[in-house]
Each structure stands twice: as C-alpha cells, then as structure tokens.
Protein backbone atom coordinates (compact mmCIF):
# COMPACT_ATOMS: atom_id res chain seq x y z
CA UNK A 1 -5.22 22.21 -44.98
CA UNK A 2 -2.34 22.25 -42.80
CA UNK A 3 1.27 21.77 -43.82
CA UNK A 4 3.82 20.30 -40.99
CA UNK A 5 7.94 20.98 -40.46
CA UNK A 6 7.85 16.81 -39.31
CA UNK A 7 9.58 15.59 -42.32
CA UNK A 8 9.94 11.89 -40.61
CA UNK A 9 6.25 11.23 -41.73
CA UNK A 10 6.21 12.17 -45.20
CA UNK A 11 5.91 9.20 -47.00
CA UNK A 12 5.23 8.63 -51.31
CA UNK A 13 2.85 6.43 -50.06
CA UNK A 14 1.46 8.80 -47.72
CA UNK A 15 -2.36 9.29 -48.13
CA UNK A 16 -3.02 12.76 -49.42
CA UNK A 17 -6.69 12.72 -49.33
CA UNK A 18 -7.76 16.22 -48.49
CA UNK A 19 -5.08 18.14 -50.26
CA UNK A 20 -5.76 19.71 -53.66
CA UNK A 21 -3.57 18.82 -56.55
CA UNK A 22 -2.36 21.82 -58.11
CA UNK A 23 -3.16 20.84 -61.37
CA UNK A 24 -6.72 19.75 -60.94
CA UNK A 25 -7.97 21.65 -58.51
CA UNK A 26 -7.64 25.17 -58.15
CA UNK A 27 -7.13 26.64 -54.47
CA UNK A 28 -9.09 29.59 -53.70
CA UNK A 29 -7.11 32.99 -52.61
CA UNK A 30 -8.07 32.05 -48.79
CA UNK A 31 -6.46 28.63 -48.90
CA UNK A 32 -3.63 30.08 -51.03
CA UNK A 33 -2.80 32.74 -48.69
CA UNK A 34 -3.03 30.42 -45.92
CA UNK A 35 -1.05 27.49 -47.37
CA UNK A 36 1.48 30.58 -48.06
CA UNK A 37 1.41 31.58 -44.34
CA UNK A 38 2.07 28.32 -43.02
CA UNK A 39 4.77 27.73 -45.36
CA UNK A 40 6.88 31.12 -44.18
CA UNK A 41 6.04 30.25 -40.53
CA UNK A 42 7.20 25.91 -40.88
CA UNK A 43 10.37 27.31 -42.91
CA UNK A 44 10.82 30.19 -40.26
CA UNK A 45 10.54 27.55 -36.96
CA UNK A 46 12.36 24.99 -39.27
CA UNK A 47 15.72 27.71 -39.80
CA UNK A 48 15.14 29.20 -36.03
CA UNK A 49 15.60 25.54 -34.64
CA UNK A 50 18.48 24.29 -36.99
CA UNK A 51 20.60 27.01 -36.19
CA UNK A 52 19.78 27.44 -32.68
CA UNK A 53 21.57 23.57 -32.39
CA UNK A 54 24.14 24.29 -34.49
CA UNK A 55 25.21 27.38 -32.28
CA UNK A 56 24.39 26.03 -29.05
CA UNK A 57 26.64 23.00 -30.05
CA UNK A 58 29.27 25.27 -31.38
CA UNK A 59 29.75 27.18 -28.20
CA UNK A 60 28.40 24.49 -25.48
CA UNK A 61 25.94 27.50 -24.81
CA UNK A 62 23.15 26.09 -22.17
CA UNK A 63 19.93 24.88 -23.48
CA UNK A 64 17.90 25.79 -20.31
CA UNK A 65 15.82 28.08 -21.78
CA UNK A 66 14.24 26.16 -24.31
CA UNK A 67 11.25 23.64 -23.41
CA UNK A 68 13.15 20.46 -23.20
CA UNK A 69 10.41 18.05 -24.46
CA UNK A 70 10.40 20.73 -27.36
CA UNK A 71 13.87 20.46 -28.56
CA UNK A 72 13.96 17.09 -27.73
CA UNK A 73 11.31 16.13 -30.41
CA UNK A 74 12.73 18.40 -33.08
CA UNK A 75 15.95 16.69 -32.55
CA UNK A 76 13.93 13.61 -33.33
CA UNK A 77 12.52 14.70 -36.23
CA UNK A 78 15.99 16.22 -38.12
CA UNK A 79 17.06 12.03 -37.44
CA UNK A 80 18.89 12.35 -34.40
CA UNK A 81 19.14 9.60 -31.90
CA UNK A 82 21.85 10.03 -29.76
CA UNK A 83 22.36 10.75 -25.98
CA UNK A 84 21.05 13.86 -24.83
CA UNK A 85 22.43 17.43 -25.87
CA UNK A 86 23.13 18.61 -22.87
CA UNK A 87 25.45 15.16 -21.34
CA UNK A 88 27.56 15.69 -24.53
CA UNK A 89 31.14 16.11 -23.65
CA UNK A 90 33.22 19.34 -25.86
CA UNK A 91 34.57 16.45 -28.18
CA UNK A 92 31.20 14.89 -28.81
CA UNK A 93 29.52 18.04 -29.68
CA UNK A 94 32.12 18.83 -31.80
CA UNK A 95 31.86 15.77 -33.80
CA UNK A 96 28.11 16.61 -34.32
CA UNK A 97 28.51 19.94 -36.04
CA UNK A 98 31.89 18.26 -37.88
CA UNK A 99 31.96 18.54 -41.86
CA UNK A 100 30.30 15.18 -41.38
CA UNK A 101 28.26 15.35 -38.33
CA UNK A 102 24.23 15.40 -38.48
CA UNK A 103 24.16 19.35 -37.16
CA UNK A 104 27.86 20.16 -39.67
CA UNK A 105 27.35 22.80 -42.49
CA UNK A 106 26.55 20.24 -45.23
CA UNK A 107 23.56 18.61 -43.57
CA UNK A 108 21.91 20.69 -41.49
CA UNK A 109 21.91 23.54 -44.92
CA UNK A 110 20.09 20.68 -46.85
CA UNK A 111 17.65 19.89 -44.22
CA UNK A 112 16.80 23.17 -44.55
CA UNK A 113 16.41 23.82 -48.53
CA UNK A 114 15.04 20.47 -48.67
CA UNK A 115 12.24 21.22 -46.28
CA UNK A 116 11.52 24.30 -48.32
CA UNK A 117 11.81 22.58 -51.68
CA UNK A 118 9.90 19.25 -51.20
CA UNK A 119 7.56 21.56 -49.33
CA UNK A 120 6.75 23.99 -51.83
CA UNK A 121 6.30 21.31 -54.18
CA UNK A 122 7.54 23.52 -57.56
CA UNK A 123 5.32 26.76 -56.97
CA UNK A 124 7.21 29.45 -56.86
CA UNK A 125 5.14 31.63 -54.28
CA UNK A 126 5.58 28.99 -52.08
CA UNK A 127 9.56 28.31 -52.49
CA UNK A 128 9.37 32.42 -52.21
CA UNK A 129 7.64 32.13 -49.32
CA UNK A 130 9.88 29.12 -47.88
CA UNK A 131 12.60 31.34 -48.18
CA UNK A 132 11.26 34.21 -47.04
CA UNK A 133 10.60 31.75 -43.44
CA UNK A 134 13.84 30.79 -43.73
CA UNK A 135 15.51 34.29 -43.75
CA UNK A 136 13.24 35.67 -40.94
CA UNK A 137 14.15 32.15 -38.63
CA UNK A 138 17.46 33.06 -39.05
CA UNK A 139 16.68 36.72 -38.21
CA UNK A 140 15.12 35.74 -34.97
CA UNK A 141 17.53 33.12 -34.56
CA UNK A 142 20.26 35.68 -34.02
CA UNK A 143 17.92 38.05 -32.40
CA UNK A 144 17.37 35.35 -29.82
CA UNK A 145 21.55 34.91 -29.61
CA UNK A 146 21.75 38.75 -28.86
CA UNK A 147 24.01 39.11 -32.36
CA UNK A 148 25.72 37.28 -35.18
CA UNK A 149 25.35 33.75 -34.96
CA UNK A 150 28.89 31.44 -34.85
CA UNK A 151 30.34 31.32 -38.17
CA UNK A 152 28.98 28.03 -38.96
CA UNK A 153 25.30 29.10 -38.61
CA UNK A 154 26.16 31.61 -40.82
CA UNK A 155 27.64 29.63 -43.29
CA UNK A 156 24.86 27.01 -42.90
CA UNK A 157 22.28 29.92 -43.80
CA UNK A 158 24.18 31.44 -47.29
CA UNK A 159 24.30 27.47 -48.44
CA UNK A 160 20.70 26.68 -47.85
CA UNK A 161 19.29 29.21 -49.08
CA UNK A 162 22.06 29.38 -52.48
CA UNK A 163 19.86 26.13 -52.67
CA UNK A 164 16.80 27.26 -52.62
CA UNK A 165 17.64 30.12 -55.24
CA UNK A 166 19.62 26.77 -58.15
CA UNK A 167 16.11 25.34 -57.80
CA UNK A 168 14.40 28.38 -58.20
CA UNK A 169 16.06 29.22 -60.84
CA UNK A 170 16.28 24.98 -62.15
CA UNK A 171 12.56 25.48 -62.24
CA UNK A 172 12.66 28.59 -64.83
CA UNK A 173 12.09 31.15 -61.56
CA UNK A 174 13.93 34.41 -61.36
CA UNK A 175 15.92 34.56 -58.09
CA UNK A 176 15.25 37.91 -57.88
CA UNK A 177 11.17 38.79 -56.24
CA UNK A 178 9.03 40.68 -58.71
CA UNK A 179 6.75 42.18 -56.33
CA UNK A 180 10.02 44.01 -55.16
C-alpha cells in the first residue's frame, strides 16, 4: 500500500481497489506501521516544500539548489500554473504569498492540514503521525534555511497545525499524545 502527497489525483470516484477499509478489514501491525511511516514522511516532504516556497518567495532567495523539474512538479500539484518562480518580478512574488495569493498564510496552512486530515482519513495514529511529519518538515525546513524561517512560514506552520489539533479534537481525540 502506498500513500502519495499528489493531492491533484485524488478523486471520490477514484478506484480504491487494493486498500483496506478500516472497518472491514483489519491491517496487520506491518502494514500499520508502514502506512504510519509513509504518512509522517508525505506530511514531512508536504510541510518541507510549502514552506520552502513561501520563504523563498518572501525573500526572492534563489532556487538554484533545488532540482528544478522537482519543484516545478510540486508547484503543479499545490494548483499552481503560473510563469516560472524564478522570472517573477518582487511585485509578483509578493502577490503570491499575499493574504490572498496561492503560497499567502491562509492557503498554503490549509493545504497543509488538509493533506494531513483527508490523509489520515479519521484515525488518530495517523493524524498523530501527519502531524508529527508536519512538525519535523518544518524542522528541516528551517534547518535547510540555516535558522528561523520568515515570519510568514512561521505563521503558516502554528495555523496548520492549530488545524490539525480542532479536528483532532472534532473527532473526540485528545490534542495532547498519550504515549508521551
């Protein structure tokens, strides 16, 4: 079973044949652990990417690093379509990560909790373990940066994961871990 950070192809209709439900079919400790693992590592790449953009955006910080086909594609998948990163002028960039631009704090902090919600699909080891991903992305994230992120990463970071915890806690699940 593998689980995938391309949320363009998930689709209601989407054939599912191959995955276990849940609630018929029990997964054993193997598959659990791995389905676990793959969920901290999608959320982790998921976080690591988002806020990588959002900084580099923030601060015009040069992209030649990162494996342009790479980032290319992930900017696909997150829905955008526009001219490359990297011809942007200062005022174009800043529109992007805007209160209302695709990479701003409002969307880019629900792609995130979204991914880990619709991915964990209501079990709480697996939003625990989404958020875990999406803690350590952010870790590495700033790791990467050499220090703190800009102030709207970090802002982007307390919202999504304040969303992960309200449906955590929606779905009856103490915020708080209780193997801690």
């Amino acid at each position: 079973m593998k689980v995938s950070a391309n949320q363009n192809n998930i689709s209601p209709l989407q054939d599912f044949t191959g995955v276990k439900n849940l609630y018929t079919q029990k997964l054993s400790d193997d598959e659990a652990k791995e389905l676990r693992k793959q969920v901290v590592e999608n959320a982790n790449a998921y976080m690591f990417e988002s806020t990588s953009v959002q900084s580099n955006l923030s601060t015009m910080k040069d992209n030649s690093k990162k494996d342009y086909e790479e980032f290319q594609s992930f900017l696909k998948d997150v829905g955008y379509s526009g001219k490359p990163i990297a011809e942007l002028s200062k005022d174009e960039a800043s529109a992007l990560v805007s209160e209302d631009g695709i990479f701003g704090i409002k969307q880019t902090s629900e792609r995130i909790a979204n991914f880990v919600i619709n991915g964990a699909g209501g079990d709480e080891k697996l939003l625990r373990a989404g958020r875990e991903g999406m803690l350590s992305g952010f870790k590495q994230a700033e790791e990467m940066w050499g220090g703190k992120l800009p102030e709207i990463s970090q802002i982007t970071m307390q919202k999504a994961t304040e969303m992960v915890d309200m449906a955590m806690n929606d779905l009856g699940f103490s915020i708080l871990n209780q193997e801690a």
